[in-house]
N, C-alpha and C. Protein backbone atom coordinates (compact mmCIF):
# COMPACT_ATOMS: atom_id res chain seq x y z
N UNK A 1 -17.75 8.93 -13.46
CA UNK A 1 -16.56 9.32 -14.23
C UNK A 1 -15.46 9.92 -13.35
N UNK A 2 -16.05 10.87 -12.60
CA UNK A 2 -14.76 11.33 -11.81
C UNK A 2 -14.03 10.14 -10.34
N UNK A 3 -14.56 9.32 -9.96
CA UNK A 3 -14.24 8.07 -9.22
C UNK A 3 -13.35 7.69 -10.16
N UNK A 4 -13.75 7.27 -11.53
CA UNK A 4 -12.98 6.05 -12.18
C UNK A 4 -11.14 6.96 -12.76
N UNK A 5 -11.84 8.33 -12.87
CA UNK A 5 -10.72 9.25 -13.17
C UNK A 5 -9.56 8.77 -11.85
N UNK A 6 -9.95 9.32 -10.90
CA UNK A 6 -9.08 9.48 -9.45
C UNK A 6 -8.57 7.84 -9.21
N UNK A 7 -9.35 6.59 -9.19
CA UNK A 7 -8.48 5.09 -9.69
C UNK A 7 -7.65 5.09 -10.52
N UNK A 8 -7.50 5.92 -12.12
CA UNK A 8 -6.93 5.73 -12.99
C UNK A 8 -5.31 6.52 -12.51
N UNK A 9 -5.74 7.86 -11.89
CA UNK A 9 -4.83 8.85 -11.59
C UNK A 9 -3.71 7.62 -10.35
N UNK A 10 -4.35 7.45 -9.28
CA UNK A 10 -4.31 6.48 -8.70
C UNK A 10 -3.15 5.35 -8.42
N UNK A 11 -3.86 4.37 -9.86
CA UNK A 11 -3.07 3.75 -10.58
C UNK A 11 -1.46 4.04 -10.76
N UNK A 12 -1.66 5.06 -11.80
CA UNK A 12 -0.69 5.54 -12.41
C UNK A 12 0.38 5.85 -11.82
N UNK A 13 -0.18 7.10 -10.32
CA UNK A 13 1.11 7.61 -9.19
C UNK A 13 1.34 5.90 -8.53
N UNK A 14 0.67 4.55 -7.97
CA UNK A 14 1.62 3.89 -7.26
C UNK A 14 2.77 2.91 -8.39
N UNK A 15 2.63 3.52 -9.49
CA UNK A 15 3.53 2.50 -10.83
C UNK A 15 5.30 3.85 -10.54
N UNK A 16 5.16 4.67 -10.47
CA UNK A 16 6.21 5.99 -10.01
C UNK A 16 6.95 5.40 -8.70
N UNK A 17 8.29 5.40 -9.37
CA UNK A 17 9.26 5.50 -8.25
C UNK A 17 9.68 6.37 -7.04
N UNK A 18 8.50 7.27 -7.37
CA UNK A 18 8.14 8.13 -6.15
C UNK A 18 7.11 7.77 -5.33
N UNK A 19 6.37 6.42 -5.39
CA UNK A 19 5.37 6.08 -5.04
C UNK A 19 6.07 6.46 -3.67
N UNK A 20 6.55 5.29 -2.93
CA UNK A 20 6.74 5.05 -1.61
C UNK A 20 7.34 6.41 -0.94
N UNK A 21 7.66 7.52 -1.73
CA UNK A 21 8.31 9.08 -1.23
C UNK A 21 7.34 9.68 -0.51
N UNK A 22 6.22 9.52 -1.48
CA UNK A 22 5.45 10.47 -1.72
C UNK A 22 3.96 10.12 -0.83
N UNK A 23 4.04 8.57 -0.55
CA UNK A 23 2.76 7.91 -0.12
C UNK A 23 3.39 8.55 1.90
N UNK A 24 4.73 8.64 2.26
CA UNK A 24 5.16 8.84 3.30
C UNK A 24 5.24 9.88 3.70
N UNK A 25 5.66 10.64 3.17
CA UNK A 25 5.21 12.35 3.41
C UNK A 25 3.61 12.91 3.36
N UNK A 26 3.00 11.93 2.93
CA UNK A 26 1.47 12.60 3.22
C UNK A 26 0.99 12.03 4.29
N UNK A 27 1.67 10.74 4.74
CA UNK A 27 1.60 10.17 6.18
C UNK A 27 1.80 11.28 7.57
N UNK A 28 3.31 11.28 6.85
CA UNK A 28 3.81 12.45 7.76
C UNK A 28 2.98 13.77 8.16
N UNK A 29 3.11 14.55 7.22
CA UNK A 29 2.06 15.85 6.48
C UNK A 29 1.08 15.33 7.34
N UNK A 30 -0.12 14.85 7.35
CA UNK A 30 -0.97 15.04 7.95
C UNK A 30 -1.10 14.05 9.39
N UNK A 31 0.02 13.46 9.91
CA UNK A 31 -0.06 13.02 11.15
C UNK A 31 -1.17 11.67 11.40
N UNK A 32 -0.68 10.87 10.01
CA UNK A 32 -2.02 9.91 9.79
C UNK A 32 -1.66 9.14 10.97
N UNK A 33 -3.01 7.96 11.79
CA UNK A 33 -1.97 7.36 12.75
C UNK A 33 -2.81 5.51 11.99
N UNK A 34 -3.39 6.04 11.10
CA UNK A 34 -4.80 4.49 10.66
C UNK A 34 -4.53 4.63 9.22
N UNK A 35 -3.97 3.65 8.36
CA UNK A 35 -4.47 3.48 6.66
C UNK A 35 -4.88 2.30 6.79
N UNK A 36 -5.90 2.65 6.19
CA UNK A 36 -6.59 1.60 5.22
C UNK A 36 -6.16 1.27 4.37
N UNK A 37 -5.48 0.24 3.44
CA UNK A 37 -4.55 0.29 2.16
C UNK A 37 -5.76 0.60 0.92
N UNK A 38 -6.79 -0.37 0.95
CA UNK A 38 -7.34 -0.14 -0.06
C UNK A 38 -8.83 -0.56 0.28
N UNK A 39 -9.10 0.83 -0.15
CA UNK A 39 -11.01 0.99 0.03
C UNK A 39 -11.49 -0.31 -0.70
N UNK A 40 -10.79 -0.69 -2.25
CA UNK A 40 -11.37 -1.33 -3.65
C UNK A 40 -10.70 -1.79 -4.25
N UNK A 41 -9.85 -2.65 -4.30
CA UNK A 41 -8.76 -2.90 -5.10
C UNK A 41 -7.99 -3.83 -4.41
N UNK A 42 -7.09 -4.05 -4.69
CA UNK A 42 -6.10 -5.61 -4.16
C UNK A 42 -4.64 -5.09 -4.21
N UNK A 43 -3.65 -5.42 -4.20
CA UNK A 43 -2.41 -5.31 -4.38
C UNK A 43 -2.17 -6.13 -5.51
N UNK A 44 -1.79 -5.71 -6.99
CA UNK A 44 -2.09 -5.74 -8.15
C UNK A 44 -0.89 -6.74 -8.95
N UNK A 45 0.17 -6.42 -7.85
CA UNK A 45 1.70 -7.33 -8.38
C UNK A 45 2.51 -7.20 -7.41
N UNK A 46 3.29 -8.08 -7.12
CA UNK A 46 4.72 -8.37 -6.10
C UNK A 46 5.31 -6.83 -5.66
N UNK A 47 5.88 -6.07 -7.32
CA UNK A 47 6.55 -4.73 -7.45
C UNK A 47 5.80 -3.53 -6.50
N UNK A 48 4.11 -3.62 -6.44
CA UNK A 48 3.49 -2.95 -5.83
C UNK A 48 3.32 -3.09 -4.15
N UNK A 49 2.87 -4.15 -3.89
CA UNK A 49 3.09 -5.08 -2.54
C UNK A 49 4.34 -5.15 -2.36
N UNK A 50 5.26 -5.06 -2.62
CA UNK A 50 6.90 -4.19 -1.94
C UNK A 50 6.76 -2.88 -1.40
N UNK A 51 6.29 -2.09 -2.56
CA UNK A 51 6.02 -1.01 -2.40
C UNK A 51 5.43 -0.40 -0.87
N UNK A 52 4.14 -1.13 -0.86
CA UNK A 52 3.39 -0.98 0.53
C UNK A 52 4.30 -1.47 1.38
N UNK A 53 5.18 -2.79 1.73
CA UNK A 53 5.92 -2.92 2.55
C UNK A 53 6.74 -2.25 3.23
N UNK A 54 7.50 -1.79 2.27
CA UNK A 54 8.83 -0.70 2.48
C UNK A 54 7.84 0.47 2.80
N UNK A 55 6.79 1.01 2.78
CA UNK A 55 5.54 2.06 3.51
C UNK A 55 5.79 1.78 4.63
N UNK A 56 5.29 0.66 4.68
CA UNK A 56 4.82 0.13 6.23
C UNK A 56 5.78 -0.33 7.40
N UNK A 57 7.04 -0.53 6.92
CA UNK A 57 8.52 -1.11 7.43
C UNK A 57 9.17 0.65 8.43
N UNK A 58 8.77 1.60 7.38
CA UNK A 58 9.47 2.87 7.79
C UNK A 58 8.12 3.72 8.42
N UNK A 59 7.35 2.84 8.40
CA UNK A 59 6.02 3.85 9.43
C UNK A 59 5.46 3.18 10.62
N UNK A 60 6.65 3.05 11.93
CA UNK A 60 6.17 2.22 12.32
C UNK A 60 5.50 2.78 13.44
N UNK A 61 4.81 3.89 13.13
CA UNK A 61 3.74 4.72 14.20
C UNK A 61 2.35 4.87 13.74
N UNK A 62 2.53 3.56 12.53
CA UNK A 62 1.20 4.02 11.87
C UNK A 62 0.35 2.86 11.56
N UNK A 63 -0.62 2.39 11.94
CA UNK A 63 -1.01 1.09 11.53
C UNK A 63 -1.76 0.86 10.96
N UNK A 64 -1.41 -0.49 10.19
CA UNK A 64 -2.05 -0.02 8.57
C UNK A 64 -3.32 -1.59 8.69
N UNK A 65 -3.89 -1.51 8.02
CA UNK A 65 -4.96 -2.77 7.44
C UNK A 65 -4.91 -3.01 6.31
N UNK A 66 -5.55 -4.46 5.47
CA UNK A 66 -5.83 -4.35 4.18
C UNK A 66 -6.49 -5.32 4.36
N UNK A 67 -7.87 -5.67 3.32
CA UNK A 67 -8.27 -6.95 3.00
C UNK A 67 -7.44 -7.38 1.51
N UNK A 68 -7.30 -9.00 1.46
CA UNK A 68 -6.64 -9.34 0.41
C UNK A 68 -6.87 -10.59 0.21
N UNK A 69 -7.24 -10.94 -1.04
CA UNK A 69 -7.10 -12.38 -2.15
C UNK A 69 -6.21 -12.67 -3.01
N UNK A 70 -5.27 -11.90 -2.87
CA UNK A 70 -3.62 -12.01 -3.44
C UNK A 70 -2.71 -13.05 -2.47
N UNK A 71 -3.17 -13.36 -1.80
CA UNK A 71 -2.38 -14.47 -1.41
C UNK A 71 -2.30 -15.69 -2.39
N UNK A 72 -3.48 -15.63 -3.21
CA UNK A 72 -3.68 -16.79 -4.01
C UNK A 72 -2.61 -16.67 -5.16
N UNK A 73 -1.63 -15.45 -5.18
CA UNK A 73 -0.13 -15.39 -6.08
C UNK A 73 0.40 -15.49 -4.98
N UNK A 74 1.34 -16.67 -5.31
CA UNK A 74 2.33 -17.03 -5.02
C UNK A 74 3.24 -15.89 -4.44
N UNK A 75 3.82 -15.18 -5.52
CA UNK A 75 4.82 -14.00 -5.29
C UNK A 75 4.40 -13.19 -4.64
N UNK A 76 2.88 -12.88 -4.41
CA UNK A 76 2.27 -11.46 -3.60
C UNK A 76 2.01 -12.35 -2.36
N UNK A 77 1.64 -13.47 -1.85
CA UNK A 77 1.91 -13.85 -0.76
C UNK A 77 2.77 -13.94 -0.12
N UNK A 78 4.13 -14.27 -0.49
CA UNK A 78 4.91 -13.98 0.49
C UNK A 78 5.25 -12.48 0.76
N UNK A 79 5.14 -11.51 -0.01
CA UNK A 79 4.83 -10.35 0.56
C UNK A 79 4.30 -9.59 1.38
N UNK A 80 3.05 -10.44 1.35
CA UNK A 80 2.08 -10.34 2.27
C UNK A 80 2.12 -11.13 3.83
N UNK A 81 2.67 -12.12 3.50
CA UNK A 81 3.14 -12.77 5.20
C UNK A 81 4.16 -12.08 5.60
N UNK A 82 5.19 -11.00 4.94
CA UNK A 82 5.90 -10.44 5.62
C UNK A 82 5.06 -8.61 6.35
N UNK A 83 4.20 -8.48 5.22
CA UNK A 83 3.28 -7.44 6.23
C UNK A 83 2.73 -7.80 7.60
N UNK A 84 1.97 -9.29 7.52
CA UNK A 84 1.15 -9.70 8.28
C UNK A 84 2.45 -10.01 9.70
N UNK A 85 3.78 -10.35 9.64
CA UNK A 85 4.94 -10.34 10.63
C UNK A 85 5.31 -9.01 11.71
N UNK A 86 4.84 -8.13 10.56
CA UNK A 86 5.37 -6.34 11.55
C UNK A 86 4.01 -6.24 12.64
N UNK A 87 4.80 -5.34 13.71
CA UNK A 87 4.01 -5.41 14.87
C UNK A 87 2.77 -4.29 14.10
N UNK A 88 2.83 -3.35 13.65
CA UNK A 88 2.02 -2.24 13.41
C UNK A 88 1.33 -2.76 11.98
């Protein structure tokens, strides 16, 4: 219950137009230099997979990973070939 709580919570903060504020200042804040995007989960829609982009576009001291089967959308693939383009 409390896992599925913290996904739900989760959820909810990357749908907030503070997502990408707020996902960068805890970058910052704790001097991350490795994300993992996602332990469990996929990049869910285009709007979200922007989201991570524009993360990853303005962090470029930080290098990120993800596994993904969203290429198989159309719209989240090309999103995703533009992650897979940045040096970090």
């Amino acid at each position: 219950p409390a896992a599925t709580a913290a996904y739900r919570r989760n959820l909810a903060l990357s749908r907030t137009r503070a997502f990408v504020r707020r996902v960068r200042a805890f970058l910052i804040a704790h001097a991350v230099a490795v994300v993992r995007v996602h332990v469990g989960g996929d990049f869910y829609s285009r709007a979200y997979a922007r989201k991570w982009l524009r993360i990853m576009r303005r962090s470029p001291r930080v290098r990120f990973f993800f596994y993904s089967r969203s290429w198989r959308v159309c719209a989240i693939k090309a999103v995703i070939d533009r992650m897979a383009r940045l040096p970090n």
